[in-house]
Protein backbone atom coordinates (compact mmCIF):
# COMPACT_ATOMS: atom_id res chain seq x y z
CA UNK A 1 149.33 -33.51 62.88
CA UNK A 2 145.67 -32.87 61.38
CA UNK A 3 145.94 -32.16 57.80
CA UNK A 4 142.96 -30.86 55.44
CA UNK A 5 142.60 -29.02 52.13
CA UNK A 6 139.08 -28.52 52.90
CA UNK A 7 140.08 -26.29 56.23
CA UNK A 8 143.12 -24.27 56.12
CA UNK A 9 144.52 -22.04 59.06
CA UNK A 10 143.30 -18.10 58.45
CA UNK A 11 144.79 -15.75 60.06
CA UNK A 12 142.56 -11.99 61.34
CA UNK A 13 144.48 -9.05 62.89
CA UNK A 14 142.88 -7.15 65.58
CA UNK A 15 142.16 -4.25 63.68
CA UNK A 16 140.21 -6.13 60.71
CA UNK A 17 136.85 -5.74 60.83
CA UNK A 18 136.04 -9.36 61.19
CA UNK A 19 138.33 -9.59 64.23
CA UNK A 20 135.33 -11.13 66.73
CA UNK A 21 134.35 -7.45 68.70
CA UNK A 22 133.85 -9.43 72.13
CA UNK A 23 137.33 -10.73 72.24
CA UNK A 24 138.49 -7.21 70.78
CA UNK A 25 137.31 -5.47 74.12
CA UNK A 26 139.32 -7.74 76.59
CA UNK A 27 142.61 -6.38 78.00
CA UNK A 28 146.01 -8.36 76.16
CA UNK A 29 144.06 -9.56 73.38
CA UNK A 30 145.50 -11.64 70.82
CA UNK A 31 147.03 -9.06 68.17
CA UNK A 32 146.61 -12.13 65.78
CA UNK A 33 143.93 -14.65 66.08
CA UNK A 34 143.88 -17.85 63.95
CA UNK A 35 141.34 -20.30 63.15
CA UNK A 36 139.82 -22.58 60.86
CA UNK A 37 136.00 -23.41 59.88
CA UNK A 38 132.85 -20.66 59.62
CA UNK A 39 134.22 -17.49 61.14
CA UNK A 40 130.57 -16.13 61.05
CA UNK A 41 130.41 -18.02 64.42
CA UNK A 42 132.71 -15.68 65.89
CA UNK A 43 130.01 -13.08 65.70
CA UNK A 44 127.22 -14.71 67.54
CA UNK A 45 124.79 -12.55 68.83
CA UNK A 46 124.51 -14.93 71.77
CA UNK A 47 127.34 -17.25 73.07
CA UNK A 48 128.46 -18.75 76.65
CA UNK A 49 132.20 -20.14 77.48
CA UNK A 50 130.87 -23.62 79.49
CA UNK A 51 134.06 -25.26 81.46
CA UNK A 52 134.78 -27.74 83.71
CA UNK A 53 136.27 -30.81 85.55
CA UNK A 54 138.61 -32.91 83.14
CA UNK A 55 137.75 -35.53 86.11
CA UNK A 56 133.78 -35.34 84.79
CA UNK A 57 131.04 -37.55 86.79
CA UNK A 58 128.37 -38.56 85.41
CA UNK A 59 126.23 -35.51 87.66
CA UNK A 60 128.45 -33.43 85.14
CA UNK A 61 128.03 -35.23 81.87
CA UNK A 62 124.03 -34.63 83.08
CA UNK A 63 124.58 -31.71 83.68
CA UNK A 64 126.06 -30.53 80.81
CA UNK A 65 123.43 -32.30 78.25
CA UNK A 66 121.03 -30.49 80.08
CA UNK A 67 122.17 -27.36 79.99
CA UNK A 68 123.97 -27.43 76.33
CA UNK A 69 120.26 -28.90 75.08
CA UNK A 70 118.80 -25.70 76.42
CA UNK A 71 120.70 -23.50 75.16
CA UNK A 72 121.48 -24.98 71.50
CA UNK A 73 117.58 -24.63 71.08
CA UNK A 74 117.98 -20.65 71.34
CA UNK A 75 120.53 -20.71 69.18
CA UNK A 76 123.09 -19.88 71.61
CA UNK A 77 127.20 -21.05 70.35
CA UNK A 78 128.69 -22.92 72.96
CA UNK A 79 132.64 -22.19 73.43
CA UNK A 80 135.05 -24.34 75.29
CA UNK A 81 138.80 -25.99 75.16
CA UNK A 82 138.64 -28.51 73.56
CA UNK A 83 140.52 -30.70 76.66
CA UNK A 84 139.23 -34.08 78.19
CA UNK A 85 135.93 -33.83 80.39
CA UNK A 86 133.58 -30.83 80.49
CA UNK A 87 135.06 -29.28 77.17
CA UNK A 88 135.21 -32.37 75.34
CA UNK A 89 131.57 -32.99 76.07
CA UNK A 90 130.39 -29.65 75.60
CA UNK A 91 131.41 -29.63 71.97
CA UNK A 92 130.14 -33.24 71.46
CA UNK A 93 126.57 -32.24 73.09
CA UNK A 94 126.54 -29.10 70.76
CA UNK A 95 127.45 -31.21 67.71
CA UNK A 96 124.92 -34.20 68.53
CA UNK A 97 121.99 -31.29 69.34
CA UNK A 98 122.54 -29.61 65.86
CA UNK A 99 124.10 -26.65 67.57
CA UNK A 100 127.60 -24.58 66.69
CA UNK A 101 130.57 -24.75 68.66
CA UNK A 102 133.78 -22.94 69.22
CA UNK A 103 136.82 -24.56 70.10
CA UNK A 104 140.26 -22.68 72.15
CA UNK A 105 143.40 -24.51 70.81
CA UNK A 106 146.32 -24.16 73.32
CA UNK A 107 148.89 -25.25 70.54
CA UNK A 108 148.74 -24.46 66.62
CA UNK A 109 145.59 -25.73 65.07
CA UNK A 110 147.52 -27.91 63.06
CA UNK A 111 147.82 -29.99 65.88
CA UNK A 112 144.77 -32.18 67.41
CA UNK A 113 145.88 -32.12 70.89
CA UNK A 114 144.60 -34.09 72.98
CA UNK A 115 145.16 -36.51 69.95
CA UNK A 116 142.24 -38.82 71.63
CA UNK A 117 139.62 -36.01 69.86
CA UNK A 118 140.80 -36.17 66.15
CA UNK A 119 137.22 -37.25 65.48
CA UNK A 120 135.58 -34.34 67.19
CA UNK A 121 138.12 -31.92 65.58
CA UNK A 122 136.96 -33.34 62.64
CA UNK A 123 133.05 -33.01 63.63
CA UNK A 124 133.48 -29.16 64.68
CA UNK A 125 134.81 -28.27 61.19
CA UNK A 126 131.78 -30.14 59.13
CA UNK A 127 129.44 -28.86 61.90
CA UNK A 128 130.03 -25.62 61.10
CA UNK A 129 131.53 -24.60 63.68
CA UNK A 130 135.41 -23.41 64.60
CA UNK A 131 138.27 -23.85 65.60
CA UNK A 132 140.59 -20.96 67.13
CA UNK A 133 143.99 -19.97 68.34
CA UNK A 134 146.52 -17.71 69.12
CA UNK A 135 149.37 -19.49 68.31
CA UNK A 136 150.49 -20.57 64.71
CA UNK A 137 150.51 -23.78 62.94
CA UNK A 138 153.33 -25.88 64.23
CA UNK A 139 152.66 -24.74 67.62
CA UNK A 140 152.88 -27.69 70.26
CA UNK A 141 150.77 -27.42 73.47
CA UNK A 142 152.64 -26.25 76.49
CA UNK A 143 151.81 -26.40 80.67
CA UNK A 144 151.74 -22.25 79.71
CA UNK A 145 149.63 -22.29 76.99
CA UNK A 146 146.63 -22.97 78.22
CA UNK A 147 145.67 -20.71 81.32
CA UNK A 148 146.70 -18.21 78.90
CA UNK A 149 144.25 -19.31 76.31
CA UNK A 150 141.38 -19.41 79.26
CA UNK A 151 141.52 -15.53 78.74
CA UNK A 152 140.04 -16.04 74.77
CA UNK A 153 137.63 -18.58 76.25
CA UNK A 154 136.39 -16.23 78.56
CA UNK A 155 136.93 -13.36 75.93
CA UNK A 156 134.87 -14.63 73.39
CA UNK A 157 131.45 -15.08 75.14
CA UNK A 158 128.80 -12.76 75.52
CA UNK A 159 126.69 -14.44 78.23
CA UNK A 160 129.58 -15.14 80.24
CA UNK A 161 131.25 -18.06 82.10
CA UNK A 162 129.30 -21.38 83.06
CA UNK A 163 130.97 -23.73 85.40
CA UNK A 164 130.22 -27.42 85.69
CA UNK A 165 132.20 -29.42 88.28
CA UNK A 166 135.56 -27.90 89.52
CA UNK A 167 138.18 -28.92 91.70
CA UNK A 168 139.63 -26.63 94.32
CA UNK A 169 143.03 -26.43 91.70
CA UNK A 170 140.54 -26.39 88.88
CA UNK A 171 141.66 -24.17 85.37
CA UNK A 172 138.16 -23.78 85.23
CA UNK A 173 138.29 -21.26 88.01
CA UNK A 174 141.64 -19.48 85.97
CA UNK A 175 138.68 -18.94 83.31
CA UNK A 176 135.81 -17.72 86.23
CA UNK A 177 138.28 -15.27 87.36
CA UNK A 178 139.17 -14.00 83.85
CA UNK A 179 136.10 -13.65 83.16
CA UNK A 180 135.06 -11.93 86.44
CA UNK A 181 138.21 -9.07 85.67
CA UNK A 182 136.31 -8.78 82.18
CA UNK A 183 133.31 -7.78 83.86
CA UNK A 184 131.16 -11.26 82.40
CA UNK A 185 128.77 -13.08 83.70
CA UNK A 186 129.89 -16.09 86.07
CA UNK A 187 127.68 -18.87 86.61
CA UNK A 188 128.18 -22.00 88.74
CA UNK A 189 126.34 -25.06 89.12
CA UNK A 190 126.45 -26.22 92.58
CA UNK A 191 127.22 -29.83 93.50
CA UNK A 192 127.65 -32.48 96.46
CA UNK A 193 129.68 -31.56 98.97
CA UNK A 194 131.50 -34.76 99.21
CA UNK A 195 132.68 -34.47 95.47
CA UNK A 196 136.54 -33.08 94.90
CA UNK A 197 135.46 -31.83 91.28
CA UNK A 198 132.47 -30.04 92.92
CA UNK A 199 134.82 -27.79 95.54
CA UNK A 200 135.70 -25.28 92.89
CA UNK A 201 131.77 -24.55 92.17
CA UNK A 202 130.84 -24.29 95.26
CA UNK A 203 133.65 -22.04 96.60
CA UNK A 204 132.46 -19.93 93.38
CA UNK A 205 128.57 -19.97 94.71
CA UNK A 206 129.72 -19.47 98.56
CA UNK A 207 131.65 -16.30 97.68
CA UNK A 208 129.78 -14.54 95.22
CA UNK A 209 132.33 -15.06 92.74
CA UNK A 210 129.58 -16.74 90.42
CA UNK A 211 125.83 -16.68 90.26
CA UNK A 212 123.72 -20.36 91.10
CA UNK A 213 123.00 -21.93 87.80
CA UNK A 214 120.46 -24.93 88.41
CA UNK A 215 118.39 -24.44 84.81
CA UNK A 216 119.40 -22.91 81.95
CA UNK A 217 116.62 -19.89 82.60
CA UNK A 218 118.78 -18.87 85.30
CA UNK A 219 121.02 -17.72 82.50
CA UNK A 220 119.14 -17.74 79.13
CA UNK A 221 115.35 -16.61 81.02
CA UNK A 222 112.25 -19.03 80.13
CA UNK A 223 112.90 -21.49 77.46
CA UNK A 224 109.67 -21.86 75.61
CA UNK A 225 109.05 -23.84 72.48
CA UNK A 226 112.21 -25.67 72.39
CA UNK A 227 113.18 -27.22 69.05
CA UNK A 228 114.96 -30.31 71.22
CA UNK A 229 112.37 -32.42 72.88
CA UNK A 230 112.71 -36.03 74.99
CA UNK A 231 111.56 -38.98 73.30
CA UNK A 232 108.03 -40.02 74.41
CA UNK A 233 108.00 -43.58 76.02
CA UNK A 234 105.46 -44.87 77.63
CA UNK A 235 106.21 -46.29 80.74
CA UNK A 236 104.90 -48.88 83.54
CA UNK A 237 104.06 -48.10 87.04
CA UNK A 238 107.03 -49.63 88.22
CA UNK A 239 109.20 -47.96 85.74
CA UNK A 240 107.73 -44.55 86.24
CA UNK A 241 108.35 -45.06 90.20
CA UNK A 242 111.76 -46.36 89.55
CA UNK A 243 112.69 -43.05 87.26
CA UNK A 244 111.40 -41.11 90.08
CA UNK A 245 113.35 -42.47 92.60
CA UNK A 246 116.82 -42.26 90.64
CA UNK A 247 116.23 -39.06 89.66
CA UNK A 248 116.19 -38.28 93.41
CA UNK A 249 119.47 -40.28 93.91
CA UNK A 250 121.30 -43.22 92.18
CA UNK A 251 120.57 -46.19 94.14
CA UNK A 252 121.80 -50.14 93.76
CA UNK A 253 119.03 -53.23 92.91
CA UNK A 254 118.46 -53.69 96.39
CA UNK A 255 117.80 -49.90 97.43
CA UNK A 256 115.32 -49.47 94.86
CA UNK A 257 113.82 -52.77 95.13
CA UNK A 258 113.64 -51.80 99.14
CA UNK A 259 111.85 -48.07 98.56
CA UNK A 260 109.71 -50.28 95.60
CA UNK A 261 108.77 -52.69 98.37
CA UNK A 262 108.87 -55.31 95.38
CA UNK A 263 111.37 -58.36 94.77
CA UNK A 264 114.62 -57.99 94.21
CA UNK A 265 114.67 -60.54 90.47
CA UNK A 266 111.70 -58.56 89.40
CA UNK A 267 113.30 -55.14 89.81
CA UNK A 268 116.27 -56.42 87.81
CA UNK A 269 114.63 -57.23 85.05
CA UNK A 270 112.52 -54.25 84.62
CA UNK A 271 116.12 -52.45 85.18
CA UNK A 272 117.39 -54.38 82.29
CA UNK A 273 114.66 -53.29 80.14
CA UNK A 274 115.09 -49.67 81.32
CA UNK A 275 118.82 -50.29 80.52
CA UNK A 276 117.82 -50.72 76.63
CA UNK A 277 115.38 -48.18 76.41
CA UNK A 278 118.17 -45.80 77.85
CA UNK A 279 116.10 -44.53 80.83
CA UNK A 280 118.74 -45.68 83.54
CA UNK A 281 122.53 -45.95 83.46
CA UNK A 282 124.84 -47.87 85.70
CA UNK A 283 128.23 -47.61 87.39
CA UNK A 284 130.06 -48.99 90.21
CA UNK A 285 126.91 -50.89 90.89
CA UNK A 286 124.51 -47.96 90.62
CA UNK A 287 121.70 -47.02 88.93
CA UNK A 288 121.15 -42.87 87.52
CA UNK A 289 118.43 -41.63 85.90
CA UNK A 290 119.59 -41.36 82.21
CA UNK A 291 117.41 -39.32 79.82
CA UNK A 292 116.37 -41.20 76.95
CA UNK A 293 117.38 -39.85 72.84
């Protein structure tokens, strides 16, 4: 149970005047909503619901940091909930660019559930941001509770729906089709087609159920000026033709050192290098592209 004196659990009708007017237009909306941290976020001008796999790859944590980067620099509040994968990371990306989130409790917001994100619960409140449900304190989270609460996800945004990664069983799609009975905005990012968690978005794509997302303009229009940059590093030839290559495809030592045409030790240890300057990533003995803080 998360207790704090600093955030206690308000409560807002649906006809006070603060009640958040997107979620007010949806059909079945909460006659109570409850929450705790800066309702002034409930009244973005701009916001998008982004969802996804629980079973994240690292194509969606990419993904994600590069949309969430984009669209934190317009000042755009990112909504999710709160649940392992996609959400999870979609607040922390929001949090870590500067940006204000909203989280969808499907339990009482007493109640840090999954219990593994106490710390991010924690971060959303001091952010700024908020935390919202329909259910009272004391709530616990139920199989029912939270394709039900996909509906304020969905509800909430004014942009829309963006889906990253999605299996064919996915609760991301409960939330696409919500939103597509609300008359919102669905966006998908398409991925491989030998990826289970990439099914869903590409059913969505294939069937005109969502729009192709593959930048952020596709949904936000040309980002100019943005207030988040890349660090500058200057880089070697090898290192520059190495980036190029992974950000093509994630490759093993010997694949790169092969489309290099240069020794396998000496591609290692420029790897290593790129390793600490956070340019590349590895797992299950490959190398991505990893864009460096």
């Amino acid at each position: 149970m998360i207790e704090s004196s600093d955030y206690k659990t308000q409560a807002l009708k649906k006809e006070d005047k603060n009640y958040p007017k997107n979620l007010a237009r949806i059909k079945n909306s909460p006659k109570t909503l409850f929450y705790k941290g800066n309702p002034k976020v409930l009244h973005a001008k701009r916001s998008i619901a982004v969802v996804g796999s629980r079973r994240m790859t690292r194509y969606g944590k990419e993904t994600v940091d590069r949309f969430i980067s984009a669209f934190v620099s317009q000042n755009v509040v990112i909504i999710s909930g709160f649940m392992y994968g996609a959400d999870s990371e979609a607040h922390r990306k929001t949090i870590e660019y500067s940006g204000k989130t909203i989280a969808v409790f499907g339990c009482g917001l007493d109640v840090c559930y999954p219990p593994e994100n106490e710390k991010l619960y924690a971060s959303i409140l001091k952010t700024g941001g908020t935390l919202v449900s329909e259910y009272k304190d004391g709530m616990k989270p139920q199989l029912w509770t939270f394709p039900t609460r996909n509906r304020i996800v969905a509800g909430l945004s004014s942009l829309g729906v963006l889906v990253i990664e999605a299996g064919d069983k996915s609760g991301s799609l409960i939330t696409a089709k919500l939103a597509k009975e609300m008359r919102r905005p669905v966006w998908a990012v398409p991925g491989p087609i030998t990826s289970s968690v990439s099914i869903g978005c590409n059913w969505l794509i294939k069937s005109g159920e969502a729009k192709m997302a593959t930048e952020p303009g596709d949904i936000i229009g040309s980002v100019k000026n943005q207030g988040i940059k890349e660090q500058k590093i200057n880089l070697s030839k090898t290192e520059r033709m190495i980036c190029e290559a992974l950000q093509r495809e994630p490759l093993n030592i010997d694949e790169i050192a092969a489309r290099l045409g240069e020794g396998v030790i000496e591609v290692g240890k420029t790897i290593s290098l790129m390793s600490l300057k956070g340019l590349v990533a590895e797992s299950a003995g490959k190398f991505y592209y990893s864009r460096a803080k």
